[in-house]
PDBML (XML) file of the C-alpha atoms, coordinates in Angstrom:
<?xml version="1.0" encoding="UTF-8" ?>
<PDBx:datablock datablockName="MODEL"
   xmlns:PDBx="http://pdbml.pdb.org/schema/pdbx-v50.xsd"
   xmlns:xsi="http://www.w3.org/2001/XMLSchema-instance"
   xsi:schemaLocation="http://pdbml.pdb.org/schema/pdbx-v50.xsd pdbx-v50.xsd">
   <PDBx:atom_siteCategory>
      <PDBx:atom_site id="1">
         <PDBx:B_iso_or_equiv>0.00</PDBx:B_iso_or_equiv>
         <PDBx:Cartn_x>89.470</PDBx:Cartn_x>
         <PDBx:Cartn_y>82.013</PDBx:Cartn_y>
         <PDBx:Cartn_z>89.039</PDBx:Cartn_z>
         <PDBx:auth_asym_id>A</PDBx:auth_asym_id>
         <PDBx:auth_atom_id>CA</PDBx:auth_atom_id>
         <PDBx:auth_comp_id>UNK</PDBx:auth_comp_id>
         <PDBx:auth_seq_id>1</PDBx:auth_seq_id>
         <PDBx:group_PDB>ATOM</PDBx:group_PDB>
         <PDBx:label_alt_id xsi:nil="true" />
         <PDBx:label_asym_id>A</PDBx:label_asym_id>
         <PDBx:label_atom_id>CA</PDBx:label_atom_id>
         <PDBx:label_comp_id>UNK</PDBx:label_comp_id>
         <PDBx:label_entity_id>1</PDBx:label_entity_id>
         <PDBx:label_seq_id>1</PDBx:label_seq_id>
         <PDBx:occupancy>1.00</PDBx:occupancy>
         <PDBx:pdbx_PDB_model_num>1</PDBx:pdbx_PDB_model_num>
         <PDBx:type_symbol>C</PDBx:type_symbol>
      </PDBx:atom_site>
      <PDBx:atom_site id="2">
         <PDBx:B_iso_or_equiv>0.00</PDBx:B_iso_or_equiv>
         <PDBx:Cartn_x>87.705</PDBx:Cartn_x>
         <PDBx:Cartn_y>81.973</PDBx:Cartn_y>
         <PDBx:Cartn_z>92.251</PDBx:Cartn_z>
         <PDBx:auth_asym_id>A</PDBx:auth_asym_id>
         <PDBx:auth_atom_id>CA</PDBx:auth_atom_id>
         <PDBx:auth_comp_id>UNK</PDBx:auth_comp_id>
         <PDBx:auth_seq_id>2</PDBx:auth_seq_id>
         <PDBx:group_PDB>ATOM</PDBx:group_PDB>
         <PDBx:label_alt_id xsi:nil="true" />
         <PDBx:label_asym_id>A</PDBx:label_asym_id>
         <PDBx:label_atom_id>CA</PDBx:label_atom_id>
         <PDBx:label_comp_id>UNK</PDBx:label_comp_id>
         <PDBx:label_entity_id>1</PDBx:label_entity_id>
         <PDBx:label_seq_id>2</PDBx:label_seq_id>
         <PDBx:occupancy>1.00</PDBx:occupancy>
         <PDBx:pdbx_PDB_model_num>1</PDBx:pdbx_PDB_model_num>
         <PDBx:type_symbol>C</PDBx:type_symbol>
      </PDBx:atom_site>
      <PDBx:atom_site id="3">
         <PDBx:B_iso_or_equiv>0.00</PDBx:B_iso_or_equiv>
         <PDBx:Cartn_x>86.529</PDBx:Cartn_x>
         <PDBx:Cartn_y>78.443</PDBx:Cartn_y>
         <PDBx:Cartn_z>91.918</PDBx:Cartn_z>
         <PDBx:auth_asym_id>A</PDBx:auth_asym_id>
         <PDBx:auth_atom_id>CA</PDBx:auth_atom_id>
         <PDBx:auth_comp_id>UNK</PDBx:auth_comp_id>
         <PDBx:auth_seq_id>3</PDBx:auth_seq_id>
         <PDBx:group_PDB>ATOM</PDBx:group_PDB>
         <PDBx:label_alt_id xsi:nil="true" />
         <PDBx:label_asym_id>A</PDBx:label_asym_id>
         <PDBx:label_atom_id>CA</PDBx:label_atom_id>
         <PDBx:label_comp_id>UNK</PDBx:label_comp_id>
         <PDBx:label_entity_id>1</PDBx:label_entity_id>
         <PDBx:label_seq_id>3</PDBx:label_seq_id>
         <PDBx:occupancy>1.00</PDBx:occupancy>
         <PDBx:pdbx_PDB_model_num>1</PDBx:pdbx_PDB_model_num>
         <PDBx:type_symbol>C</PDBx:type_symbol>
      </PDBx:atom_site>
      <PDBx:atom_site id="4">
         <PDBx:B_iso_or_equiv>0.00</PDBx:B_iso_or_equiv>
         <PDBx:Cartn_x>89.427</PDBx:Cartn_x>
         <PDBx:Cartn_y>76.740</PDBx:Cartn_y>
         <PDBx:Cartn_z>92.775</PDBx:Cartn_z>
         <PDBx:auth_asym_id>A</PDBx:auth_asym_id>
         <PDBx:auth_atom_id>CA</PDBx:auth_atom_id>
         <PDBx:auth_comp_id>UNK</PDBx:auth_comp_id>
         <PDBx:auth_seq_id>4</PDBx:auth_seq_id>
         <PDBx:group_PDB>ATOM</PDBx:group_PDB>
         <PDBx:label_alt_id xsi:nil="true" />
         <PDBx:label_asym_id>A</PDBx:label_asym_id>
         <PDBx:label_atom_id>CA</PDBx:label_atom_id>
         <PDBx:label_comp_id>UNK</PDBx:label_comp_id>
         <PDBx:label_entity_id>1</PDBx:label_entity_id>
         <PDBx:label_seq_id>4</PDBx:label_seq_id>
         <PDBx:occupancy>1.00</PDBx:occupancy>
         <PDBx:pdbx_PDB_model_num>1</PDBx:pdbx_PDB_model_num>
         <PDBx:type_symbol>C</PDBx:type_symbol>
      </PDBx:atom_site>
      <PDBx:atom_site id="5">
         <PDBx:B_iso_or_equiv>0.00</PDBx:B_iso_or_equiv>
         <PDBx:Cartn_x>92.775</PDBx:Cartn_x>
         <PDBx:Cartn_y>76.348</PDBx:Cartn_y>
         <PDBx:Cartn_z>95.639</PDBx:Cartn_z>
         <PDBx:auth_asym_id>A</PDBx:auth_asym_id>
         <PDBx:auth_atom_id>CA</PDBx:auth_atom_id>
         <PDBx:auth_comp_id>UNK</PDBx:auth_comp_id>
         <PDBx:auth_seq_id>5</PDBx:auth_seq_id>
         <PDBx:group_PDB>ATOM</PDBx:group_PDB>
         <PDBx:label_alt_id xsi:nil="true" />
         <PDBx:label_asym_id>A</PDBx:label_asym_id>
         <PDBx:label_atom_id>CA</PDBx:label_atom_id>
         <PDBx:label_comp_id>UNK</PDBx:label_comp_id>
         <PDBx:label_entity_id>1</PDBx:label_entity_id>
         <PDBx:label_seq_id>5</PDBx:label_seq_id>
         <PDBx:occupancy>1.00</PDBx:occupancy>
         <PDBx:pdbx_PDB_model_num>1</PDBx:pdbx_PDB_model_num>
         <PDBx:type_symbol>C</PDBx:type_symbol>
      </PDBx:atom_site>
      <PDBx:atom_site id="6">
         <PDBx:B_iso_or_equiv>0.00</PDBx:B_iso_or_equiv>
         <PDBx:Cartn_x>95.949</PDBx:Cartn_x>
         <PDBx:Cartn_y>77.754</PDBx:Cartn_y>
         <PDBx:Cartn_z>93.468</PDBx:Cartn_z>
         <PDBx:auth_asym_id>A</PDBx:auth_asym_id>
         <PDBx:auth_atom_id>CA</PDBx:auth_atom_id>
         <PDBx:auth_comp_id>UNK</PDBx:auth_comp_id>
         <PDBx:auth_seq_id>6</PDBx:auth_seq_id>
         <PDBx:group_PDB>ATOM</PDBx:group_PDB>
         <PDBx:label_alt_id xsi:nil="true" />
         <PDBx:label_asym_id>A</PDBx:label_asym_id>
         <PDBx:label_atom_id>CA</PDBx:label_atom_id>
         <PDBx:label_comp_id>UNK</PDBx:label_comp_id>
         <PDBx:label_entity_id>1</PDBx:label_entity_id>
         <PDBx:label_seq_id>6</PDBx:label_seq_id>
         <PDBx:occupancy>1.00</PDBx:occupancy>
         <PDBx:pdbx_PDB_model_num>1</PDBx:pdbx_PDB_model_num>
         <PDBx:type_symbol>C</PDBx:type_symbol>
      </PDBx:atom_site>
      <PDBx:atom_site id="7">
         <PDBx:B_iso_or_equiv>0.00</PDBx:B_iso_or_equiv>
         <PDBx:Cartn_x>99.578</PDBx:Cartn_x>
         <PDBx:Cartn_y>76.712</PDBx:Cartn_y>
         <PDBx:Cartn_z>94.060</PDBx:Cartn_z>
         <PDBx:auth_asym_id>A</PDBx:auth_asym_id>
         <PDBx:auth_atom_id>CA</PDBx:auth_atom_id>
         <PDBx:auth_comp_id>UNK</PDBx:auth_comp_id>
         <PDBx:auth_seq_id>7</PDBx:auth_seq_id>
         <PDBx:group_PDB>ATOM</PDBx:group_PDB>
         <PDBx:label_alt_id xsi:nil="true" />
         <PDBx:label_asym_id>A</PDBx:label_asym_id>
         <PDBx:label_atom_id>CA</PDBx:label_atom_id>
         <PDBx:label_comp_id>UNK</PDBx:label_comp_id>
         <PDBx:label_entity_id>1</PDBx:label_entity_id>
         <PDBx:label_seq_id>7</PDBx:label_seq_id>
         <PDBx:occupancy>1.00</PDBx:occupancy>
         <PDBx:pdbx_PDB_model_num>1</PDBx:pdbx_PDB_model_num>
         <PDBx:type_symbol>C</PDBx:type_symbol>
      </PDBx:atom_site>
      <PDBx:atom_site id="8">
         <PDBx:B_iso_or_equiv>0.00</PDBx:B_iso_or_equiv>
         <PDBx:Cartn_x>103.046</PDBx:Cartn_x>
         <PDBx:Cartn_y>77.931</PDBx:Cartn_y>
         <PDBx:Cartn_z>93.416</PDBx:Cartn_z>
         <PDBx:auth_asym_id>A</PDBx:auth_asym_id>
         <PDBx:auth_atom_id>CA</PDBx:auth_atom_id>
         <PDBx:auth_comp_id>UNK</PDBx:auth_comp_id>
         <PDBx:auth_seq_id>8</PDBx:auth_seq_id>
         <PDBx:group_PDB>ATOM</PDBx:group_PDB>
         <PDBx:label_alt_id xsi:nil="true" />
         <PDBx:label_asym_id>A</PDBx:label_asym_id>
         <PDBx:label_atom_id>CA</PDBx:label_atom_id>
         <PDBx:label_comp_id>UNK</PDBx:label_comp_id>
         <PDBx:label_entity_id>1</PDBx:label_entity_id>
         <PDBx:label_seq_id>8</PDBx:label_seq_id>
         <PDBx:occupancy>1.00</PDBx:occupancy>
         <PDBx:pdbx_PDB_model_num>1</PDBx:pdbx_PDB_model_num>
         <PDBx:type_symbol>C</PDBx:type_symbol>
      </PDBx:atom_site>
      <PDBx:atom_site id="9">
         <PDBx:B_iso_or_equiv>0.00</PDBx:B_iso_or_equiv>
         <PDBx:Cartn_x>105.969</PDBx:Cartn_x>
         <PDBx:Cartn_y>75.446</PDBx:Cartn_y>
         <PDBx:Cartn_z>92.107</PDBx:Cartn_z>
         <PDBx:auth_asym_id>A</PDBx:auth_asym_id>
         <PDBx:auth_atom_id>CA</PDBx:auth_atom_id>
         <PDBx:auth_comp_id>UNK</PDBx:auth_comp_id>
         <PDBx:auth_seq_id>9</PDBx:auth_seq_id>
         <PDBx:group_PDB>ATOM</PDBx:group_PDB>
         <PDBx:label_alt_id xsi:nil="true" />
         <PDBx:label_asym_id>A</PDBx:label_asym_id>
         <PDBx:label_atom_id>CA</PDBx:label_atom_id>
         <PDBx:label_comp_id>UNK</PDBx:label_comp_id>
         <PDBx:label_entity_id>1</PDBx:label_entity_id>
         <PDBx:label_seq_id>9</PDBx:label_seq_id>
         <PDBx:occupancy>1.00</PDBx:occupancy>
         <PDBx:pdbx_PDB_model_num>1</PDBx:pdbx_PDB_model_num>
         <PDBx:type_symbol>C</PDBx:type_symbol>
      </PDBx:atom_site>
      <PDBx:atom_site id="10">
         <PDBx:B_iso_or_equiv>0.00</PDBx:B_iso_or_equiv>
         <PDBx:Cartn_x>109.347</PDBx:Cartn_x>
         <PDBx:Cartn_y>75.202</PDBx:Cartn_y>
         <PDBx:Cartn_z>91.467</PDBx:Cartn_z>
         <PDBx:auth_asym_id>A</PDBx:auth_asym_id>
         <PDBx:auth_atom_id>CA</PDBx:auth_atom_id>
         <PDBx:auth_comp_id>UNK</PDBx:auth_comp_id>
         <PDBx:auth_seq_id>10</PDBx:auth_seq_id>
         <PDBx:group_PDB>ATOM</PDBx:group_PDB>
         <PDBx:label_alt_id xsi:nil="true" />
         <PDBx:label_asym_id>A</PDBx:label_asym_id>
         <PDBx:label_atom_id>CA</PDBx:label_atom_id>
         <PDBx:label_comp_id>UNK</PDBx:label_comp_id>
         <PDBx:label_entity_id>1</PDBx:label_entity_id>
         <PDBx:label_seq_id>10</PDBx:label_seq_id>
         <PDBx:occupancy>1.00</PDBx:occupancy>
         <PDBx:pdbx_PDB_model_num>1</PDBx:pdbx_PDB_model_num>
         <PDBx:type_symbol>C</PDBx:type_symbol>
      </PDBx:atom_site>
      <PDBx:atom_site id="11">
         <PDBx:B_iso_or_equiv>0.00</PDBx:B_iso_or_equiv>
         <PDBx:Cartn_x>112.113</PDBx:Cartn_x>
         <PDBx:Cartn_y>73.896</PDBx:Cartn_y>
         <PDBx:Cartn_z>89.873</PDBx:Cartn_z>
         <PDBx:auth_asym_id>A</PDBx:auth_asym_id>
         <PDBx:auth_atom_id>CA</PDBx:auth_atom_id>
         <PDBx:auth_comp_id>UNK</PDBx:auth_comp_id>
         <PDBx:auth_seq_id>11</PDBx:auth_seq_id>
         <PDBx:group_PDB>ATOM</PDBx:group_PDB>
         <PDBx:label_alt_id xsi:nil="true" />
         <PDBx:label_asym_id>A</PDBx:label_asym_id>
         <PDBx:label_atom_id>CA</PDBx:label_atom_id>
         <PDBx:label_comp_id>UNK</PDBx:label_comp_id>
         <PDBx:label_entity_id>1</PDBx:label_entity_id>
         <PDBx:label_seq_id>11</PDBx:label_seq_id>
         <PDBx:occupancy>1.00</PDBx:occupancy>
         <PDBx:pdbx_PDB_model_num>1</PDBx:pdbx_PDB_model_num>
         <PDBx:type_symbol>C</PDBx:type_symbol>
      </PDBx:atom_site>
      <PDBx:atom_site id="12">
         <PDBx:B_iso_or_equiv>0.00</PDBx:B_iso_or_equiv>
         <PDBx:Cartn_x>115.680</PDBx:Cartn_x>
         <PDBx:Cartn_y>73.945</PDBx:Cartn_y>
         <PDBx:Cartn_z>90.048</PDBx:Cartn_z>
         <PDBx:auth_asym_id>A</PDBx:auth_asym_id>
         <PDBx:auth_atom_id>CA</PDBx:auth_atom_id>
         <PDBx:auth_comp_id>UNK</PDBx:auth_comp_id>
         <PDBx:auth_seq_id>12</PDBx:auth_seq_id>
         <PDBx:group_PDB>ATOM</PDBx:group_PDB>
         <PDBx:label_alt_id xsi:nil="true" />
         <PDBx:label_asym_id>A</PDBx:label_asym_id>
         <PDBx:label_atom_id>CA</PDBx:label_atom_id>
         <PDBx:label_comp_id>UNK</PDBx:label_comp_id>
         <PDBx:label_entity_id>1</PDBx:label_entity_id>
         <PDBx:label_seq_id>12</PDBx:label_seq_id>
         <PDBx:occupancy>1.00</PDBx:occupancy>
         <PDBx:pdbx_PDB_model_num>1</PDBx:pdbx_PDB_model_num>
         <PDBx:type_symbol>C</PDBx:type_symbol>
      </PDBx:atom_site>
      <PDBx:atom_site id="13">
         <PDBx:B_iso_or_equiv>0.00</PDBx:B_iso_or_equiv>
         <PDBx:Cartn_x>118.493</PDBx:Cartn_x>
         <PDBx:Cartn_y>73.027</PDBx:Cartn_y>
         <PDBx:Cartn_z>87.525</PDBx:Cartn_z>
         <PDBx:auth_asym_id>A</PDBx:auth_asym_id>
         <PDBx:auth_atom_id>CA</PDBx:auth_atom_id>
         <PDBx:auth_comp_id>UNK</PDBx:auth_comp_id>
         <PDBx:auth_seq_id>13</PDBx:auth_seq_id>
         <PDBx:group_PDB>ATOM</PDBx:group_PDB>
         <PDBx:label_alt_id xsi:nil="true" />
         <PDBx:label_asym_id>A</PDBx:label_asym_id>
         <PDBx:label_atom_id>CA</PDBx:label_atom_id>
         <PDBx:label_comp_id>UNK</PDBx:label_comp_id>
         <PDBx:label_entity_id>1</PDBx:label_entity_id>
         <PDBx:label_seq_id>13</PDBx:label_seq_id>
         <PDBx:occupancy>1.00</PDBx:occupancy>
         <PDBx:pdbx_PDB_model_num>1</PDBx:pdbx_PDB_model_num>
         <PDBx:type_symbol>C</PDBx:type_symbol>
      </PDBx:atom_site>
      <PDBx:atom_site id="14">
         <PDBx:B_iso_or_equiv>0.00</PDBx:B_iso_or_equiv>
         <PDBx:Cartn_x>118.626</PDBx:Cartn_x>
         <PDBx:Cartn_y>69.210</PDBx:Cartn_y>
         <PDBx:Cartn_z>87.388</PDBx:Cartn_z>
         <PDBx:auth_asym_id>A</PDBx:auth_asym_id>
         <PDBx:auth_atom_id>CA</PDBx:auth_atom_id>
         <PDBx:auth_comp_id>UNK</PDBx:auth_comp_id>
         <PDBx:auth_seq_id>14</PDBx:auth_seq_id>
         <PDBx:group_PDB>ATOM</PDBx:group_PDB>
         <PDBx:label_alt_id xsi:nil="true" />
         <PDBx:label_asym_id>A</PDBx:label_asym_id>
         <PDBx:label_atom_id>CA</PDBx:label_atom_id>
         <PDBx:label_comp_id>UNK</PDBx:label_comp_id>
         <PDBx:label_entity_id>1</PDBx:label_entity_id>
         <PDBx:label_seq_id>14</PDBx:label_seq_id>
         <PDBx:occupancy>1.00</PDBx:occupancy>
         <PDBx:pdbx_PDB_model_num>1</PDBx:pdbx_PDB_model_num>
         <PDBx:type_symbol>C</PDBx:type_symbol>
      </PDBx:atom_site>
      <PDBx:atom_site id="15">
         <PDBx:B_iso_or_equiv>0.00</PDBx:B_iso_or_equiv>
         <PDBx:Cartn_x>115.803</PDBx:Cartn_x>
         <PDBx:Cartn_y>68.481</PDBx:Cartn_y>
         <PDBx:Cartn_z>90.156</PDBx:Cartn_z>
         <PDBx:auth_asym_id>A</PDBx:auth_asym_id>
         <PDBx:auth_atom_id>CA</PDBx:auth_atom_id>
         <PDBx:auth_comp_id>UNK</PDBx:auth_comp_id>
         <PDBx:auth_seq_id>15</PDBx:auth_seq_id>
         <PDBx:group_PDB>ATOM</PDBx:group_PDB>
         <PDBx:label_alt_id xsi:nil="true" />
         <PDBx:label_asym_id>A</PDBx:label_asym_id>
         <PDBx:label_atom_id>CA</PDBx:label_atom_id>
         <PDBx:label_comp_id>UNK</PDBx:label_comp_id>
         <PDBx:label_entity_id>1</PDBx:label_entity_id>
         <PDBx:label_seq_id>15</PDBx:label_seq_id>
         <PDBx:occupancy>1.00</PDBx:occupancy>
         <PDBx:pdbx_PDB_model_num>1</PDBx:pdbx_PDB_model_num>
         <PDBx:type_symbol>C</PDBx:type_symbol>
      </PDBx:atom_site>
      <PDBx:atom_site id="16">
         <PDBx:B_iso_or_equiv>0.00</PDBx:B_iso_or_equiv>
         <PDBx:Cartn_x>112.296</PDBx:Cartn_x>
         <PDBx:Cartn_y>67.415</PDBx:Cartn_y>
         <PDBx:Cartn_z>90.187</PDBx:Cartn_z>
         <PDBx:auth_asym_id>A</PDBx:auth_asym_id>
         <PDBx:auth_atom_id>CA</PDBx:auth_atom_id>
         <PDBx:auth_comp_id>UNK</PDBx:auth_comp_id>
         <PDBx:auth_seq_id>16</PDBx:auth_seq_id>
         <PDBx:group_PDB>ATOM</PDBx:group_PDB>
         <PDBx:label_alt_id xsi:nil="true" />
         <PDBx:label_asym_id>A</PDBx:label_asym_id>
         <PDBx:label_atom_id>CA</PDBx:label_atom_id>
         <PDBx:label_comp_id>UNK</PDBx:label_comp_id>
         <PDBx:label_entity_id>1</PDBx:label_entity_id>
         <PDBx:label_seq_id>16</PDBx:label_seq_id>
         <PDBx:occupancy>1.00</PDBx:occupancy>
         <PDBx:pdbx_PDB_model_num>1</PDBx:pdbx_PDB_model_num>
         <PDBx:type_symbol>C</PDBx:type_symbol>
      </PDBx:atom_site>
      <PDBx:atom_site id="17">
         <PDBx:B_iso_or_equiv>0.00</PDBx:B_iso_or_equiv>
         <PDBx:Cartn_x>109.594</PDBx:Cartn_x>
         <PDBx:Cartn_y>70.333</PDBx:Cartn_y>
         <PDBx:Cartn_z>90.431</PDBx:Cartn_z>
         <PDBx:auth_asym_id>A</PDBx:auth_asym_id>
         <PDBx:auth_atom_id>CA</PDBx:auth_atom_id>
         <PDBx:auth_comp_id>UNK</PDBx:auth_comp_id>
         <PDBx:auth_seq_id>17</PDBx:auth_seq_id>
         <PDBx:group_PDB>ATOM</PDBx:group_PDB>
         <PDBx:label_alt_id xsi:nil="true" />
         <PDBx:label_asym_id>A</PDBx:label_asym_id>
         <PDBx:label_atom_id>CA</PDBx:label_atom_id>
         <PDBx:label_comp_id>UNK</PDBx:label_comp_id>
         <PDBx:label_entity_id>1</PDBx:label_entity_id>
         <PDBx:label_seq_id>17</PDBx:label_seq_id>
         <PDBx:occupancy>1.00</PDBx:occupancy>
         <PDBx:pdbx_PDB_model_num>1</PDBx:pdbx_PDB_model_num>
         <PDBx:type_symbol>C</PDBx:type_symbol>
      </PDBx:atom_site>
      <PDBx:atom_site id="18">
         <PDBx:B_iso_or_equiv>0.00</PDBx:B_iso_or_equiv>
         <PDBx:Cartn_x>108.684</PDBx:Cartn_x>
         <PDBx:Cartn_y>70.213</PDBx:Cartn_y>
         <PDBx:Cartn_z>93.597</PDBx:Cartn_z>
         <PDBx:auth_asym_id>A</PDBx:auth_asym_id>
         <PDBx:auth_atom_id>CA</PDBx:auth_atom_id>
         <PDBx:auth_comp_id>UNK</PDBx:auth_comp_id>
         <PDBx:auth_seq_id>18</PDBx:auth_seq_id>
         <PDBx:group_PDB>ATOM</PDBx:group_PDB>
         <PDBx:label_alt_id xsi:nil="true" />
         <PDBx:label_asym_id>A</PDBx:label_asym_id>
         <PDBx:label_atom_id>CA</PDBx:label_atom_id>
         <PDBx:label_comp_id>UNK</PDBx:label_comp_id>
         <PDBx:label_entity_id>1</PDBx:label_entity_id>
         <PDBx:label_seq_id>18</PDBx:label_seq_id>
         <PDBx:occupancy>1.00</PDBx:occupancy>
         <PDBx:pdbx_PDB_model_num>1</PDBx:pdbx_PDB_model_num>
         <PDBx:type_symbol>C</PDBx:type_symbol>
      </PDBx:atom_site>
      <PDBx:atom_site id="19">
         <PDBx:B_iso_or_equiv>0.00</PDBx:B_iso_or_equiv>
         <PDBx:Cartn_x>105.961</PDBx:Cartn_x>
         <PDBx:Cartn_y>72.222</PDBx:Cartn_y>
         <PDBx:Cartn_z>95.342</PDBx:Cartn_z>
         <PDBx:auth_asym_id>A</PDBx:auth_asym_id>
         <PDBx:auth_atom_id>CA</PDBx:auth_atom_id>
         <PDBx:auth_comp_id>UNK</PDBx:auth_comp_id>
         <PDBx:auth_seq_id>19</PDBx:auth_seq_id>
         <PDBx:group_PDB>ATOM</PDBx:group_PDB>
         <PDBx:label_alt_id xsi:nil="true" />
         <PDBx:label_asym_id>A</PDBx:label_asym_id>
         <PDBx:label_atom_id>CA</PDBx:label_atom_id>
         <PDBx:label_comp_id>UNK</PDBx:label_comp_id>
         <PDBx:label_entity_id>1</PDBx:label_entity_id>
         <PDBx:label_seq_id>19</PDBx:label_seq_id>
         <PDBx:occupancy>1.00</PDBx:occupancy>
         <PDBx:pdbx_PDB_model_num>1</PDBx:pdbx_PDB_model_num>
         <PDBx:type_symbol>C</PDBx:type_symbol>
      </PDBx:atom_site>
      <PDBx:atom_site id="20">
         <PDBx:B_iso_or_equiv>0.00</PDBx:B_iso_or_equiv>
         <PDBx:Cartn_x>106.034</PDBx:Cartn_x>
         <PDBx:Cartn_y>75.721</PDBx:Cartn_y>
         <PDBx:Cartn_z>97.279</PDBx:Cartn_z>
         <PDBx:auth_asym_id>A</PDBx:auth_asym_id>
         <PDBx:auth_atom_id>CA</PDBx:auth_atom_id>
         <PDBx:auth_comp_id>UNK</PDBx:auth_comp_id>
         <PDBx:auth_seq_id>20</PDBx:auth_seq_id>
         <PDBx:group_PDB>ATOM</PDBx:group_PDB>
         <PDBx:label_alt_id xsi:nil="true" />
         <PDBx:label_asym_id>A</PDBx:label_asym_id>
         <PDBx:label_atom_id>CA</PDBx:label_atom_id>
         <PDBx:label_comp_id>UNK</PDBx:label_comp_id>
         <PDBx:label_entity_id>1</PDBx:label_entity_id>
         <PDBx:label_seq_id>20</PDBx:label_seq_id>
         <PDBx:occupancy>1.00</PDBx:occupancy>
         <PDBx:pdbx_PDB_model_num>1</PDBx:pdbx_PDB_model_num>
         <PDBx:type_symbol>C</PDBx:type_symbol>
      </PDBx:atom_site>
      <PDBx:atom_site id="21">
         <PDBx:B_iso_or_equiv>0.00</PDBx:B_iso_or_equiv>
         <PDBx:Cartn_x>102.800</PDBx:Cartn_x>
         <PDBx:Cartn_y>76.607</PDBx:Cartn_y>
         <PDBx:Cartn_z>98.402</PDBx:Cartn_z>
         <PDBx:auth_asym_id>A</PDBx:auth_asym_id>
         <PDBx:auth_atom_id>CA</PDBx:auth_atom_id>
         <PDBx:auth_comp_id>UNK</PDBx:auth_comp_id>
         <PDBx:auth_seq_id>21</PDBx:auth_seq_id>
         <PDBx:group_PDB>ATOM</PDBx:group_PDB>
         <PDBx:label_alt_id xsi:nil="true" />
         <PDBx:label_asym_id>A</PDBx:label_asym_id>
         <PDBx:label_atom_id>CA</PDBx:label_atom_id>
         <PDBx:label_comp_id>UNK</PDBx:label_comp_id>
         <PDBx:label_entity_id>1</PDBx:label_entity_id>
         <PDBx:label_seq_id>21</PDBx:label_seq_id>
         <PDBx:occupancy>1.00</PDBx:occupancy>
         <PDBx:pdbx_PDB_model_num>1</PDBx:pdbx_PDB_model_num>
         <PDBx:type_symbol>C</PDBx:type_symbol>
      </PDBx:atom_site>
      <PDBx:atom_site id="22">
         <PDBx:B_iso_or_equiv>0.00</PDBx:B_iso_or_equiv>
         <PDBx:Cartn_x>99.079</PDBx:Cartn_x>
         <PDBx:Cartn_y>76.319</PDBx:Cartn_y>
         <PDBx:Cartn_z>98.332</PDBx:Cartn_z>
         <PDBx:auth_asym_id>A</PDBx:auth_asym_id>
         <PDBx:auth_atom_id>CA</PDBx:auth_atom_id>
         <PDBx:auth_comp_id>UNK</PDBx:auth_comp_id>
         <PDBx:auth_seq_id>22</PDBx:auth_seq_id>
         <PDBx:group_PDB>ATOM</PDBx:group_PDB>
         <PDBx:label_alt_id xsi:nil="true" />
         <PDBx:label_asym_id>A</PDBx:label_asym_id>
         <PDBx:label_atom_id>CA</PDBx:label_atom_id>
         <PDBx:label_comp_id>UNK</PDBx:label_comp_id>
         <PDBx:label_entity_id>1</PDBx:label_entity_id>
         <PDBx:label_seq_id>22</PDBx:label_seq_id>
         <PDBx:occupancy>1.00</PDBx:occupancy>
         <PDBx:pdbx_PDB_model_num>1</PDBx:pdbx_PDB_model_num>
         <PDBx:type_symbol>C</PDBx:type_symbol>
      </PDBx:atom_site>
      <PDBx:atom_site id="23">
         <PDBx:B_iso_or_equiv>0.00</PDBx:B_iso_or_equiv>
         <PDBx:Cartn_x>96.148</PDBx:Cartn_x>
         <PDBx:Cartn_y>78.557</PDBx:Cartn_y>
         <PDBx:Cartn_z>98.735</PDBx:Cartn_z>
         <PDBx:auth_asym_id>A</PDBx:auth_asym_id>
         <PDBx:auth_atom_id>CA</PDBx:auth_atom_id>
         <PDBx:auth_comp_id>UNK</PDBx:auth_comp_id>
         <PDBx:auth_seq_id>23</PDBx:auth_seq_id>
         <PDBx:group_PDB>ATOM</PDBx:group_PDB>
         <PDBx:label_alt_id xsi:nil="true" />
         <PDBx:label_asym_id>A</PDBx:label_asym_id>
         <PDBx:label_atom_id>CA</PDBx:label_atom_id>
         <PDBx:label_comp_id>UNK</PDBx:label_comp_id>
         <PDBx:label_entity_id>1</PDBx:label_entity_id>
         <PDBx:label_seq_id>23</PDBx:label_seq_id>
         <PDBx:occupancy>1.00</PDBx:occupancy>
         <PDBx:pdbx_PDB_model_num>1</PDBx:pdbx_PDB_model_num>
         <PDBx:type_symbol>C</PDBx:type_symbol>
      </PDBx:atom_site>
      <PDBx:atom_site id="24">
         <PDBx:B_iso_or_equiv>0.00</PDBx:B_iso_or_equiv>
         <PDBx:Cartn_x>92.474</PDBx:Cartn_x>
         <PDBx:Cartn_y>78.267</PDBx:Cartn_y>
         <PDBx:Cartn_z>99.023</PDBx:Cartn_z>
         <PDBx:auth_asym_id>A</PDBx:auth_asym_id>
         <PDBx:auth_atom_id>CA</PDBx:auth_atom_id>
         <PDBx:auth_comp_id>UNK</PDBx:auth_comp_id>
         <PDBx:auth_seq_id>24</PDBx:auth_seq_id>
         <PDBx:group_PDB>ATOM</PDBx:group_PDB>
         <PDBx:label_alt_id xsi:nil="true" />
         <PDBx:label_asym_id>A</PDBx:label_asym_id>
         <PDBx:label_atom_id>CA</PDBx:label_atom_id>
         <PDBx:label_comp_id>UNK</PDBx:label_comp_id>
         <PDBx:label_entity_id>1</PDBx:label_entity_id>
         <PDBx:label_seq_id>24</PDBx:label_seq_id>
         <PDBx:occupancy>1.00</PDBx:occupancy>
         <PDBx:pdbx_PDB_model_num>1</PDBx:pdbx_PDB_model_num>
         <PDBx:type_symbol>C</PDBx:type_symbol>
      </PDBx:atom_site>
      <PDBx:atom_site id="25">
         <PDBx:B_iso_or_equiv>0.00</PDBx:B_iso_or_equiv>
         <PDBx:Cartn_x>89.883</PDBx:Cartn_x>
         <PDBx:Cartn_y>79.828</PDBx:Cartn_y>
         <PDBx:Cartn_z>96.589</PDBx:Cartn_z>
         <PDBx:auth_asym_id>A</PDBx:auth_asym_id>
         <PDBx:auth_atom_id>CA</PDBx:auth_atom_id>
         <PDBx:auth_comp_id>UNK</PDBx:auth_comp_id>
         <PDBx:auth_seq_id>25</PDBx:auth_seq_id>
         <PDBx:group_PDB>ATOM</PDBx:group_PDB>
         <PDBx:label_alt_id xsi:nil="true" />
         <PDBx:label_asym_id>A</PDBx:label_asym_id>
         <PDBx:label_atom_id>CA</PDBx:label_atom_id>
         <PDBx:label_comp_id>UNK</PDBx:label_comp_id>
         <PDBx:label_entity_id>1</PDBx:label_entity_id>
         <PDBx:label_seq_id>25</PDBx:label_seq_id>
         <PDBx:occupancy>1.00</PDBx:occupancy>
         <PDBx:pdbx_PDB_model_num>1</PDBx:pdbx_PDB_model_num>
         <PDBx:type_symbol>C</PDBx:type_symbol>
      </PDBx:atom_site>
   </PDBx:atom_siteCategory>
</PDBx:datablock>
């Protein structure tokens, strides 16, 4: 797990995911 950057996503009814936020390792 501590190998890599993890980010958070979302997606709303009828829309493209689209991103949130990003964090290092």
């Amino acid at each position: 797990f501590s190998t890599y950057p993890m980010g958070w996503f979302r997606q709303a009814p009828r829309k493209e995911r689209e991103f949130v936020a990003v964090i290092s390792r």
